[in-house]
Protein backbone atom coordinates (compact mmCIF):
# COMPACT_ATOMS: atom_id res chain seq x y z
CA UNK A 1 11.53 107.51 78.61
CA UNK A 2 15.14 105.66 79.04
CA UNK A 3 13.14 103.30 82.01
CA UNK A 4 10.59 102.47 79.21
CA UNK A 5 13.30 101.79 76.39
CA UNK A 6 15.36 99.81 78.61
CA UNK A 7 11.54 97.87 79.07
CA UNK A 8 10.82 97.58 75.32
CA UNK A 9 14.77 96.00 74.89
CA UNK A 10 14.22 93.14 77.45
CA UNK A 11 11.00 92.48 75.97
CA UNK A 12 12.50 92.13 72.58
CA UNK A 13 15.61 90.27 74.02
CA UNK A 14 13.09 87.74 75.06
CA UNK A 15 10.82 87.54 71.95
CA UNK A 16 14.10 87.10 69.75
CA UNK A 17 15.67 84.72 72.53
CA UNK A 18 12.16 82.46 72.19
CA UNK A 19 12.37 82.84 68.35
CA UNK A 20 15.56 81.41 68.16
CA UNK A 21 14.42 78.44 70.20
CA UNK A 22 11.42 77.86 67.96
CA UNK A 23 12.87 78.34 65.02
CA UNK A 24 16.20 75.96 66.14
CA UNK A 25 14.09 73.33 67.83
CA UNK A 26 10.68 73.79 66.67
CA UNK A 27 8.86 74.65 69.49
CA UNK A 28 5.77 76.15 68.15
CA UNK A 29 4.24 76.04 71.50
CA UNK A 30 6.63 79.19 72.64
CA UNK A 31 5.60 81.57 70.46
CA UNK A 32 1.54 82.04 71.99
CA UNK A 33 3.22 82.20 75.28
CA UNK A 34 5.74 85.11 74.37
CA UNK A 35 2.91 87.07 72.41
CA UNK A 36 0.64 86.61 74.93
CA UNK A 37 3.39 87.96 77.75
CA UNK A 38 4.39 90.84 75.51
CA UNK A 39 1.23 91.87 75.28
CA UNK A 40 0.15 91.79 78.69
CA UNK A 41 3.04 93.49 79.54
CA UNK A 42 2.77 96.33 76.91
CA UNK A 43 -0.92 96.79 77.45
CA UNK A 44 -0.48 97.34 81.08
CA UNK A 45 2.36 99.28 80.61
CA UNK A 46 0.51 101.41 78.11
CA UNK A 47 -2.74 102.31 80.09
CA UNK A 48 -0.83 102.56 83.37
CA UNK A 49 2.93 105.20 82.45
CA UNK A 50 2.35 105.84 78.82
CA UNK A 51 2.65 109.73 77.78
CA UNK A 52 3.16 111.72 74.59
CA UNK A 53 6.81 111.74 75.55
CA UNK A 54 7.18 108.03 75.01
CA UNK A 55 5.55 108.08 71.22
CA UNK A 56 8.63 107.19 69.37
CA UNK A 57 10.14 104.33 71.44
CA UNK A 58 6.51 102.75 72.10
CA UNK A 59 6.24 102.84 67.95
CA UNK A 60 9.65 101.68 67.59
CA UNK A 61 8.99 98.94 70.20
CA UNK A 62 5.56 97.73 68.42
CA UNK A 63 7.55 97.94 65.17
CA UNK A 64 10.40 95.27 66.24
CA UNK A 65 7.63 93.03 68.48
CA UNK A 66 5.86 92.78 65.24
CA UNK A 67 8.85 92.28 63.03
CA UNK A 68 9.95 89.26 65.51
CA UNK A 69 6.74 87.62 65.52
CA UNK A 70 6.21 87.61 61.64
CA UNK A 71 9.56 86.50 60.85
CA UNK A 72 9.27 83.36 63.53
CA UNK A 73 6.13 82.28 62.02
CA UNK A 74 7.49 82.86 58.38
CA UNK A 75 10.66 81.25 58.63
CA UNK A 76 9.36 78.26 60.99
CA UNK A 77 6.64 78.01 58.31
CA UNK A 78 9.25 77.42 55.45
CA UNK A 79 10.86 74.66 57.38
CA UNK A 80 7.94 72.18 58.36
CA UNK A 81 7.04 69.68 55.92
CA UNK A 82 3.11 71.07 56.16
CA UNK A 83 2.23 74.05 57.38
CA UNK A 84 0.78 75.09 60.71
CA UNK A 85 -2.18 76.62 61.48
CA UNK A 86 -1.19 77.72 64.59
CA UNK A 87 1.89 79.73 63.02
CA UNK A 88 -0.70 80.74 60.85
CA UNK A 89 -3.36 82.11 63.26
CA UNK A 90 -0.03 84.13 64.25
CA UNK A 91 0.55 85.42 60.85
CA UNK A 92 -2.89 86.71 60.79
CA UNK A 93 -3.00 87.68 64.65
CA UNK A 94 0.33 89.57 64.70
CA UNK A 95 -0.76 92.49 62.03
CA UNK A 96 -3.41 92.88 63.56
CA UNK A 97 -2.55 93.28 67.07
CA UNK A 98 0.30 95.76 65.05
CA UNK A 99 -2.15 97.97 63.69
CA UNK A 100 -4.55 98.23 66.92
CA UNK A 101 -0.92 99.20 69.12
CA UNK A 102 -0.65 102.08 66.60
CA UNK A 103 -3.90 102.97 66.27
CA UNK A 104 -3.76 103.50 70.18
CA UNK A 105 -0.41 105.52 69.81
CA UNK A 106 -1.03 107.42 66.19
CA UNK A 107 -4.89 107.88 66.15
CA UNK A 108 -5.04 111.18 67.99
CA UNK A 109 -2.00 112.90 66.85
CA UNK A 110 -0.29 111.21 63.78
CA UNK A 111 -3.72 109.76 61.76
CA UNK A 112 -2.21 109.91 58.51
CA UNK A 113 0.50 107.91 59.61
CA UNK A 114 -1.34 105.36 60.64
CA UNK A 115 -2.70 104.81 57.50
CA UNK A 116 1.05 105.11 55.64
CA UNK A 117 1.47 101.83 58.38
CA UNK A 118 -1.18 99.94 57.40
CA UNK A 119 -0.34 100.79 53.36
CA UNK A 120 3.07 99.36 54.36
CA UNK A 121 1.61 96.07 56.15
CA UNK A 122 -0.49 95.49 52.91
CA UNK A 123 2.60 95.93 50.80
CA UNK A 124 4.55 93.69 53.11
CA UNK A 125 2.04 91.25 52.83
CA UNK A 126 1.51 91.73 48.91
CA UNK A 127 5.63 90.84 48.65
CA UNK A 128 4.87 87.60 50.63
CA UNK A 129 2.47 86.65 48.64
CA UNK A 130 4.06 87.25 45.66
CA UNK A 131 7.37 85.28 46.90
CA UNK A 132 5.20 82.31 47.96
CA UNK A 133 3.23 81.62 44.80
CA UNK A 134 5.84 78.59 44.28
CA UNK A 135 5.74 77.19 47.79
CA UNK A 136 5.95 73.80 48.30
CA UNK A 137 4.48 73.73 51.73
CA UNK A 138 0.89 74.15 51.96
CA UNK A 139 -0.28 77.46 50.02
CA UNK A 140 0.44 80.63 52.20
CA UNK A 141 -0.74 82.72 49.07
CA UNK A 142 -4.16 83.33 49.96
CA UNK A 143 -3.33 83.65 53.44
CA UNK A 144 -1.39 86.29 52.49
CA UNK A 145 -3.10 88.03 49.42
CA UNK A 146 -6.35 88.24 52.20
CA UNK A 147 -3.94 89.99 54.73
CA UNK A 148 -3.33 92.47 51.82
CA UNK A 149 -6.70 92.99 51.09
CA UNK A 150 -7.80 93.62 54.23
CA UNK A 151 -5.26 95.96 55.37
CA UNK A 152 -5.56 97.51 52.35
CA UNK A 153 -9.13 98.11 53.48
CA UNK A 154 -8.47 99.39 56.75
CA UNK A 155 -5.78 102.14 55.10
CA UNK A 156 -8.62 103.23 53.25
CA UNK A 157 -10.95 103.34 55.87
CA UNK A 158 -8.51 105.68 57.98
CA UNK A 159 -7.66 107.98 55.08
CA UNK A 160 -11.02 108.57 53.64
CA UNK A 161 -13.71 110.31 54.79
CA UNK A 162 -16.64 108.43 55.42
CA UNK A 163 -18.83 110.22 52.65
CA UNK A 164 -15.81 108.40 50.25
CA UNK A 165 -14.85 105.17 52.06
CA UNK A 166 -17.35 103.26 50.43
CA UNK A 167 -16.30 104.72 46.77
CA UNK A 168 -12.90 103.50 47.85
CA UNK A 169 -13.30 100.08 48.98
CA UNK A 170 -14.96 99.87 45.31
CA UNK A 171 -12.42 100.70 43.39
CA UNK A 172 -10.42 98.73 46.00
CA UNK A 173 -12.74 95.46 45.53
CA UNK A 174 -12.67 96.63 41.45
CA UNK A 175 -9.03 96.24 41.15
CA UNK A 176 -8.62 93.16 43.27
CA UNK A 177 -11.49 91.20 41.10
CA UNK A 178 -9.88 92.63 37.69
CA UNK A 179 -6.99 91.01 38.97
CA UNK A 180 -8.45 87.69 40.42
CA UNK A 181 -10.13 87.14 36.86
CA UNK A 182 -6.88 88.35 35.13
CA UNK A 183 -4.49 86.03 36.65
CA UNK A 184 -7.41 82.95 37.38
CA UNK A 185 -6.94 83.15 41.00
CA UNK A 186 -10.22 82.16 42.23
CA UNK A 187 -9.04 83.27 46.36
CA UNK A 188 -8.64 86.95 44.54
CA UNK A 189 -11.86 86.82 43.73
CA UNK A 190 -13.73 85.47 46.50
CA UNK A 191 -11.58 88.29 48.86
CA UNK A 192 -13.07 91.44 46.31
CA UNK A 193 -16.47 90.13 46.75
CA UNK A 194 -16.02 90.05 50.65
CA UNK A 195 -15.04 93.33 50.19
C-alpha cells in the first residue's frame, strides 16, 4: 500500500500543480489533459495491483482527484466573464467519473456507503446551487440543481430495493416538482418530470 499512496500523491501533486496554472493563467485546455492522464493512470492501476488492502487510500485518492477537479472548474468558472462549457462538461463529467471509481471500490463490500457518497455529492451540489442563484456569469443553477437531482436518483437507486426504487424516485420527482412550482423555477420542473 505505501508504493500506491506515494502513486495517488504525485498524481494529486500534478492535478493541483495544473490547477494552479489554469486557474492563474487560464488555461482551460489543461484540465481534459490532466483528467484524462489521471484516469488512465488510475484505471490501469486499478485493474492491474488493486486489492482489498488498498480500499482506503484508493477512496481517499478518488476523494481529493475529485475535489481538485471540481474546485478548478468552479473557481475558473467564477472568474471568466461567460461561462465555459467545457469547464462545464467537467463539472458534470467529474461526479460522475467520482461515483463510478467508488462504485468499483465500495459496491461489493461497503454498498451502503456508496450511497451515503452519492447523498453527499447531491448535497454538495444542492449548496452550489443554492450559492449561485445570484451569479452574474451565465446561470450555473440548473447545471447544478440537475447534478442534484440526478445523484439524488442514483442514491436511491443503490439504497432501495428494486421492488421500492420506483416508489422512491416518486416521491423523489414529487418533492422536486412541489418545489419547482413553489419557488417558479421552471429547470426544477422540467428535471422532476425527467425523473
Amino acid at each position: 500500500p505505501s508504493g500506491q499512496v506515494t502513486l495517488f500523491l504525485y498524481i494529486a501533486m500534478l492535478d493541483a500543480a495544473t490547477a494552479v496554472v489554469t486557474v492563474r493563467r487560464d488555461w482551460r485546455s489543461l484540465v481534459p489533459v490532466a483528467f484524462a492522464g489521471t484516469f488512465v493512470v488510475c484505471t490501469v492501476w486499478y485493474f492491474g495491483h488493486y486489492t482489498a488492502a488498498d480500499l482506503v487510500p484508493a477512496v481517499a485518492a478518488a476523494t481529493v482527484y475529485f475535489a481538485i477537479f471540481l474546485a478548478t472548474a468552479a473557481v475558473s468558472q467564477r472568474r471568466l466573464v461567460a461561462r465555459s462549457r467545457l469547464l462545464t462538461i467537467f463539472e458534470i463529467i467529474t461526479p460522475a467519473v467520482y461515483v463510478s471509481e467508488l462504485y468499483l471500490l465500495l459496491s461489493r463490500t461497503h454498498h451502503d456507503a456508496l450511497a451515503i457518497a452519492a447523498f453527499g455529492i447531491s448535497i454538495l451540489y444542492f449548496g452550489m446551487a443554492w450559492k449561485s442563484r445570484s451569479a452574474t456569469v451565465g446561470t450555473p443553477v440548473p447545471v447544478y440543481g440537475g447534478l442534484t437531482i440526478a445523484f439524488t436518483a442514483v442514491a436511491l437507486a443503490i439504497l432501495l430495493d428494486t421492488g421500492w426504487l420506483s416508489l422512491g424516485w416518486f416521491v423523489e420527482a414529487a418533492v422536486v416538482i412541489t418545489m419547482g412550482f413553489w419557488l417558479d423555477l421552471p429547470w426544477l420542473r422540467w428535471g422532476a418530470l425527467l425523473l
